[in-house]
Protein backbone atom coordinates (compact mmCIF):
# COMPACT_ATOMS: atom_id res chain seq x y z
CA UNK A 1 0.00 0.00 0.00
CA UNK A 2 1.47 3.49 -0.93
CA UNK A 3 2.09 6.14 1.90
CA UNK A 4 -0.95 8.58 2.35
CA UNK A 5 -1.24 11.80 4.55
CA UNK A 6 1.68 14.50 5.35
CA UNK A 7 5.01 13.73 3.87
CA UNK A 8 7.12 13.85 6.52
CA UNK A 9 9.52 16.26 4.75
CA UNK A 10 6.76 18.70 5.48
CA UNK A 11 8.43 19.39 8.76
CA UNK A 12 11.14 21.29 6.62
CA UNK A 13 8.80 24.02 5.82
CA UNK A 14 6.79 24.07 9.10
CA UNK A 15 8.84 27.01 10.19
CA UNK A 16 6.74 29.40 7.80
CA UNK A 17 3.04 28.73 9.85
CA UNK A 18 1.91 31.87 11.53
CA UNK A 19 2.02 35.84 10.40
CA UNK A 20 4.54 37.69 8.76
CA UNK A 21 5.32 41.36 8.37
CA UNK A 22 7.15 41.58 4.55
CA UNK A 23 9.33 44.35 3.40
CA UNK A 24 9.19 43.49 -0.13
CA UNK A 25 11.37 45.40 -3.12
CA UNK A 26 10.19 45.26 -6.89
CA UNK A 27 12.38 45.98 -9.92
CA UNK A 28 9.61 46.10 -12.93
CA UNK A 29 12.82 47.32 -15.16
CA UNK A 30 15.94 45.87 -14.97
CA UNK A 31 17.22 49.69 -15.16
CA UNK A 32 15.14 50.82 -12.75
CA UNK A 33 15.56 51.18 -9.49
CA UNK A 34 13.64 48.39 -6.55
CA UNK A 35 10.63 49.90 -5.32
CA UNK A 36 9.80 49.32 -2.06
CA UNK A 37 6.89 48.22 -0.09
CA UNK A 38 5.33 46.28 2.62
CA UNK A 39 2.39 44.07 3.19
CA UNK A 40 1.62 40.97 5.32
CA UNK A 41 1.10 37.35 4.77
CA UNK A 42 0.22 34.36 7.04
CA UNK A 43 1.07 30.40 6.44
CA UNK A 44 -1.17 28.05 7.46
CA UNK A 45 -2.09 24.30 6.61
CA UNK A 46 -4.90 23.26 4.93
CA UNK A 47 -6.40 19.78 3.74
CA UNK A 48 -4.95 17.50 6.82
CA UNK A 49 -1.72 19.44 7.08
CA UNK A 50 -1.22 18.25 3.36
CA UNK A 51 -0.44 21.51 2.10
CA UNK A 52 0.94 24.81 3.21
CA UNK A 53 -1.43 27.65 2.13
CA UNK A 54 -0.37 31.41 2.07
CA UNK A 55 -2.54 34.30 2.00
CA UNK A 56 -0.86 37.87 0.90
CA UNK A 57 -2.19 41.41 1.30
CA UNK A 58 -0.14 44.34 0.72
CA UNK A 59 0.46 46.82 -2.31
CA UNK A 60 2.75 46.64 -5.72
CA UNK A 61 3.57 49.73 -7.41
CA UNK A 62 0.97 52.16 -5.49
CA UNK A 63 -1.78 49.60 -6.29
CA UNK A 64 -3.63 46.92 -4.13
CA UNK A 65 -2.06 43.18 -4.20
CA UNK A 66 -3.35 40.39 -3.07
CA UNK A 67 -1.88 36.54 -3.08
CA UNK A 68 -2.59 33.29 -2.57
CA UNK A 69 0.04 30.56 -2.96
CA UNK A 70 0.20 26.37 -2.24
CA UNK A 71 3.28 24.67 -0.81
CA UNK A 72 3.40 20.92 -0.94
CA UNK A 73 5.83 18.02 -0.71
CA UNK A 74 5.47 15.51 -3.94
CA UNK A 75 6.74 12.47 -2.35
CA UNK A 76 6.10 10.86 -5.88
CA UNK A 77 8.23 12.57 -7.51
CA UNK A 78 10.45 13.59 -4.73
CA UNK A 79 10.02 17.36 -5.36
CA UNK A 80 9.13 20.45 -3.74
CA UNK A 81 5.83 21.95 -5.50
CA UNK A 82 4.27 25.75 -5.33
CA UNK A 83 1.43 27.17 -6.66
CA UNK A 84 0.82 31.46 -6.68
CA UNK A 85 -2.14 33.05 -8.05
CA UNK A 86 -2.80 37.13 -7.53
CA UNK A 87 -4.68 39.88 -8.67
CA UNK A 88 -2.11 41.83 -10.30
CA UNK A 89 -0.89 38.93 -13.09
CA UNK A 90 -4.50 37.22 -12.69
CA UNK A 91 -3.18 33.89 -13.48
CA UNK A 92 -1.97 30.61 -11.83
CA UNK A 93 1.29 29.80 -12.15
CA UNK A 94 3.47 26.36 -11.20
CA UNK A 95 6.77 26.12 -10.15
CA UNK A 96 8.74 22.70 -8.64
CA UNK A 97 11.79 22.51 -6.78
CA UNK A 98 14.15 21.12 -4.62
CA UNK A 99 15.44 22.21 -0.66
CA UNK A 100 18.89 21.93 -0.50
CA UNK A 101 21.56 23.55 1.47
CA UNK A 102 19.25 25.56 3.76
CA UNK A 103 17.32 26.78 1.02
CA UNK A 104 14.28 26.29 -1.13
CA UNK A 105 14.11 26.48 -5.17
CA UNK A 106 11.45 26.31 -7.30
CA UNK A 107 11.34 27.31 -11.13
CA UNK A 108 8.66 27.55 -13.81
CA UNK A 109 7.82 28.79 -16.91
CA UNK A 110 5.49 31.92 -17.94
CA UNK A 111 3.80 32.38 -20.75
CA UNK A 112 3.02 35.87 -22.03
CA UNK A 113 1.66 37.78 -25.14
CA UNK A 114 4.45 37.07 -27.72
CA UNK A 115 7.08 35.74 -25.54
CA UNK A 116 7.59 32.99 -22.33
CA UNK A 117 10.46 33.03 -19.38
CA UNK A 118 11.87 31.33 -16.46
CA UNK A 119 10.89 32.37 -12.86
CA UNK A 120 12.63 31.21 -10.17
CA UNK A 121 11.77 31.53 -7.13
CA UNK A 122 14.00 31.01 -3.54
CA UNK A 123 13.55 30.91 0.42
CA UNK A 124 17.17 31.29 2.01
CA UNK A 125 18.43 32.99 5.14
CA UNK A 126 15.83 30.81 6.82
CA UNK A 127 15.36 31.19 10.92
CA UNK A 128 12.32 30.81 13.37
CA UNK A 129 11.74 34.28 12.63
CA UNK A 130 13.02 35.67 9.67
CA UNK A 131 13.62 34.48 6.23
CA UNK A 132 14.46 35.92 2.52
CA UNK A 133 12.55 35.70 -0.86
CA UNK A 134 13.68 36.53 -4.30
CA UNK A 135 12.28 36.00 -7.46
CA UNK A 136 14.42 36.26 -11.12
CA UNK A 137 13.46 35.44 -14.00
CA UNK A 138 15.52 34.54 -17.12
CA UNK A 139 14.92 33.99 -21.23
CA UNK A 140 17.77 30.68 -20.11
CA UNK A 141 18.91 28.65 -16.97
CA UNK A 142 21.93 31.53 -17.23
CA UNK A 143 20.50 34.93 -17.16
CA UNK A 144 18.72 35.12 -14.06
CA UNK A 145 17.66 39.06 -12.94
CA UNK A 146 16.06 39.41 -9.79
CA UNK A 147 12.89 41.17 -10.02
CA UNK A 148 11.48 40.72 -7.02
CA UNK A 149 12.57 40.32 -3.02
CA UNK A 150 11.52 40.30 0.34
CA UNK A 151 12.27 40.31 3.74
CA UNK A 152 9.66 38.17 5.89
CA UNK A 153 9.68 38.69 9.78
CA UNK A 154 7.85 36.99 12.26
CA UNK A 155 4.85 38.92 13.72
């Protein structure tokens, strides 16, 4: 009989449930400068402690932003899998990954009018009460810009 419930490598991310104040920076151009701004998100598990859910509110560039992601163990594949929808790209997008080395990787692709890249996105610098974020994206596993990052402390 296969294994059914919480994978116990859930207890890797278990360090995330609660509330978080983020600082979070966004560089829309890669000449621009990182605009600042802050918001809050809380962790929580859902569906039998299955799956790590996140809820976001805060602003992006002056303008309401809201987020919902999914963090889940795949102990079929034996990979790390995240799921982020918000109102800003209005879309749902898939990333899987691997936690290695104190830190947590997950890339994807997105597909946009005339043109699709890599996102990929990392949890580092991970403690009981703070932790970083960064998202880059690339055109090719070598390019990667960081577009977006954040600073998540415990509340």
């Amino acid at each position: 009989m296969s294994q059914t419930g919480p994978p116990r490598l859930l207890k890797k991310i278990a360090f995330l449930e609660g509330k978080w104040d983020v600082v979070m920076s966004v560089k829309p151009d890669p000449n621009a400068d990182w605009i600042e701004t802050e918001g809050n998100s809380e962790f929580r598990w859902i569906l039998g402690r299955t799956i790590l859910e996140q809820l976001y509110d805060g602003s992006m560039m002056g303008q309401p932003f809201k987020g919902r992601g999914n963090l889940a163990f795949n102990r079929y594949s034996g990979k790390w899998q995240h799921t982020w929808g918000d109102n800003v790209a209005a879309i749902l997008s898939m990333y899987e990954g691997d936690f290695t080395e104190g830190k947590l990787a997950v890339t994807g692709k997105e597909i946009t009018p005339g043109s699709s890249f890599l996102v990929r996105i990392t949890w580092y610098n991970i403690t009981d009460d703070k932790f970083d974020w960064v998202l880059e994206t690339a055109h090719d596993e070598s390019d990667w810009v960081p577009t977006m990052k954040a600073i998540y402390t415990r509340t």
